[in-house]
Protein backbone atom coordinates (compact mmCIF):
# COMPACT_ATOMS: atom_id res chain seq x y z
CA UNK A 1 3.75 -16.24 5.29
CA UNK A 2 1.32 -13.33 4.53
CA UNK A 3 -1.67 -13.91 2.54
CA UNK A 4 -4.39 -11.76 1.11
CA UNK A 5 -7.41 -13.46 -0.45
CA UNK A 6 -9.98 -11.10 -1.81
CA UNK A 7 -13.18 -12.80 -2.66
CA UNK A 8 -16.70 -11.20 -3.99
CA UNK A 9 -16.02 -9.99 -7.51
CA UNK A 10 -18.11 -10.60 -10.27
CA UNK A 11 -20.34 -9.31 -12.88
CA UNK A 12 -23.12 -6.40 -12.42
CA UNK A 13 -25.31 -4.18 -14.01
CA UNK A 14 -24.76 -0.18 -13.63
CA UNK A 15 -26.08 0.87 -10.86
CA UNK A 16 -25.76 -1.96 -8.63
CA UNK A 17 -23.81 -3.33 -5.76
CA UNK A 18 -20.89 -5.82 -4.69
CA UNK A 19 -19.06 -5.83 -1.43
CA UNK A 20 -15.38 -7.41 -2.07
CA UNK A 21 -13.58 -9.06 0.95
CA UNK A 22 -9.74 -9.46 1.99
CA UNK A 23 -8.82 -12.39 4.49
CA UNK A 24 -5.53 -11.72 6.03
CA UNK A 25 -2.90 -14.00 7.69
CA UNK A 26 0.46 -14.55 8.42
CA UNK A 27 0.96 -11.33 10.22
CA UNK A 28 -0.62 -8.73 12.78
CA UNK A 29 -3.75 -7.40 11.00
CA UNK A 30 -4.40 -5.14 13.67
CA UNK A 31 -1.49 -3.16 13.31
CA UNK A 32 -1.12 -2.29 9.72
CA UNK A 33 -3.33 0.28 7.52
CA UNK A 34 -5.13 -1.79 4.76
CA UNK A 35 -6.02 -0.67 1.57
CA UNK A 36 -7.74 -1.12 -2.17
CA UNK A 37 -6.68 -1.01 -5.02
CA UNK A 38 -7.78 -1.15 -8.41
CA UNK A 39 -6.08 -1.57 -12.17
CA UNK A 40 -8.60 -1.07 -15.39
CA UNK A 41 -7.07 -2.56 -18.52
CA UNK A 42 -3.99 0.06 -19.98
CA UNK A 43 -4.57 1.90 -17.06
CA UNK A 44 -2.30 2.52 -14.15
CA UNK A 45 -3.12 0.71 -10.56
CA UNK A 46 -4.73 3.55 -8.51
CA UNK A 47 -5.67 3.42 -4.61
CA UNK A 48 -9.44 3.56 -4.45
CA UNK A 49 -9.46 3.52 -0.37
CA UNK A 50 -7.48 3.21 2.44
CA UNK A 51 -8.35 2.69 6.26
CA UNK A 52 -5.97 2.88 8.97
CA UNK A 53 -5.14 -0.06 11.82
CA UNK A 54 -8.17 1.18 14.20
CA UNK A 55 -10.85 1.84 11.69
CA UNK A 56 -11.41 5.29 12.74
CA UNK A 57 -9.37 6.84 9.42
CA UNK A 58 -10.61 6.19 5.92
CA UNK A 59 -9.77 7.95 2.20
CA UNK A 60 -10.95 7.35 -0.57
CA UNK A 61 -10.51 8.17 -4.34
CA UNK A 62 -12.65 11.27 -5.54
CA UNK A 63 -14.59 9.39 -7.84
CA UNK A 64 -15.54 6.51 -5.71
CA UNK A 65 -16.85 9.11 -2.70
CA UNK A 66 -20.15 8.37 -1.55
CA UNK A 67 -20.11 5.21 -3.25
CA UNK A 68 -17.85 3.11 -1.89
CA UNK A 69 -16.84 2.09 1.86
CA UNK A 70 -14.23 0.38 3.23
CA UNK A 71 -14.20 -0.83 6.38
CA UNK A 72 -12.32 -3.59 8.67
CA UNK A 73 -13.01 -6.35 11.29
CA UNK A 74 -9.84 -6.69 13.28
CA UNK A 75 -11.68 -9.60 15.05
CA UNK A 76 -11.74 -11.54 12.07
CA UNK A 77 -8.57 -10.21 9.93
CA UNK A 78 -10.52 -8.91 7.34
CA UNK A 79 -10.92 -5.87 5.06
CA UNK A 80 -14.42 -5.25 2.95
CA UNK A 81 -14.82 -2.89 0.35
CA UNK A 82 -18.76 -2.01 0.04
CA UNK A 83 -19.27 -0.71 -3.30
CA UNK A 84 -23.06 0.72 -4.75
CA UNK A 85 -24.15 2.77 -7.44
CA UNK A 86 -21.50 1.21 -9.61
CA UNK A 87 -20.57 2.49 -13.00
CA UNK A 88 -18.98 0.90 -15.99
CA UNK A 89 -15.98 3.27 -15.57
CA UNK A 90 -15.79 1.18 -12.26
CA UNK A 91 -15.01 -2.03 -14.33
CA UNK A 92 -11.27 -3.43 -12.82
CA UNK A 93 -9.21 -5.98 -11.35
CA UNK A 94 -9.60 -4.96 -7.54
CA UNK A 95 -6.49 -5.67 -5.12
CA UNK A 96 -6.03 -5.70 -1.36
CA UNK A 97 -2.52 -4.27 -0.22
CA UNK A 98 -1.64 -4.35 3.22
CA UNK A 99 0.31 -2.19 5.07
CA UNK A 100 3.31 -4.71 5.46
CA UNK A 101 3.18 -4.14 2.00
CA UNK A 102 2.22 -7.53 0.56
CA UNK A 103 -0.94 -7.66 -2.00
CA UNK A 104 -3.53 -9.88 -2.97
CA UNK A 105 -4.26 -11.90 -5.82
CA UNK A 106 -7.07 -9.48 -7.30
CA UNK A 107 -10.85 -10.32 -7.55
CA UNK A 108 -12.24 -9.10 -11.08
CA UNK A 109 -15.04 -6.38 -11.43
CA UNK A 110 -16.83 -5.90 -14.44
CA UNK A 111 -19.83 -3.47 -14.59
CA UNK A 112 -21.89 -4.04 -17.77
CA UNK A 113 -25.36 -4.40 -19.07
């Protein structure tokens, strides 16, 4: 069955970095436009970034531009989210949803000092 396991959460300061990571299986990676996602607590889930099945097509959410990149490895069925310059406004549960419309288990980001 499909499975998304995002891994790479965790606690840092403002101003720092994390890169998150989405394993995929169970279905063509290749084919299918992957994407983050991210819900802050009484806040709505809202896409942060997508990328398309090649690579060569990314968006991202206007506050996250220039800070965040998302980017794939088809070779390895895998989805990374590079994130710098973080704020505490970036503090969320982060989700992988891929395009066969399946999501992840979410990976926790909490930017504090």
């Amino acid at each position: 069955q499909v499975q998304l396991v995002e891994s790479g959460g965790g606690l840092v300061q403002p101003g720092g970095s994390l890169r998150l990571s989405c394993a995929a299986s169970g279905f063509t990676f290749s084919n299918y436009r992957m994407s983050w996602y991210r819900q802050a607590p009484g806040k709505e889930r809202e896409l942060v970034a997508g990328i398309i099945s090649d690579g060569g097509v990314t968006r991202y959410l206007d506050s996250v531009k220039g800070r965040f990149t998302i980017s794939r490895d088809n070779a390895k069925n895998t989805v990374y989210l590079q994130m710098n310059s973080l704020k505490p406004e970036d503090t969320a549960v982060y989700y992988c949803y891929a395009g066969i419309g399946s999501w992840g288990q979410g990976t926790q980001v909490t930017v504090s000092s």
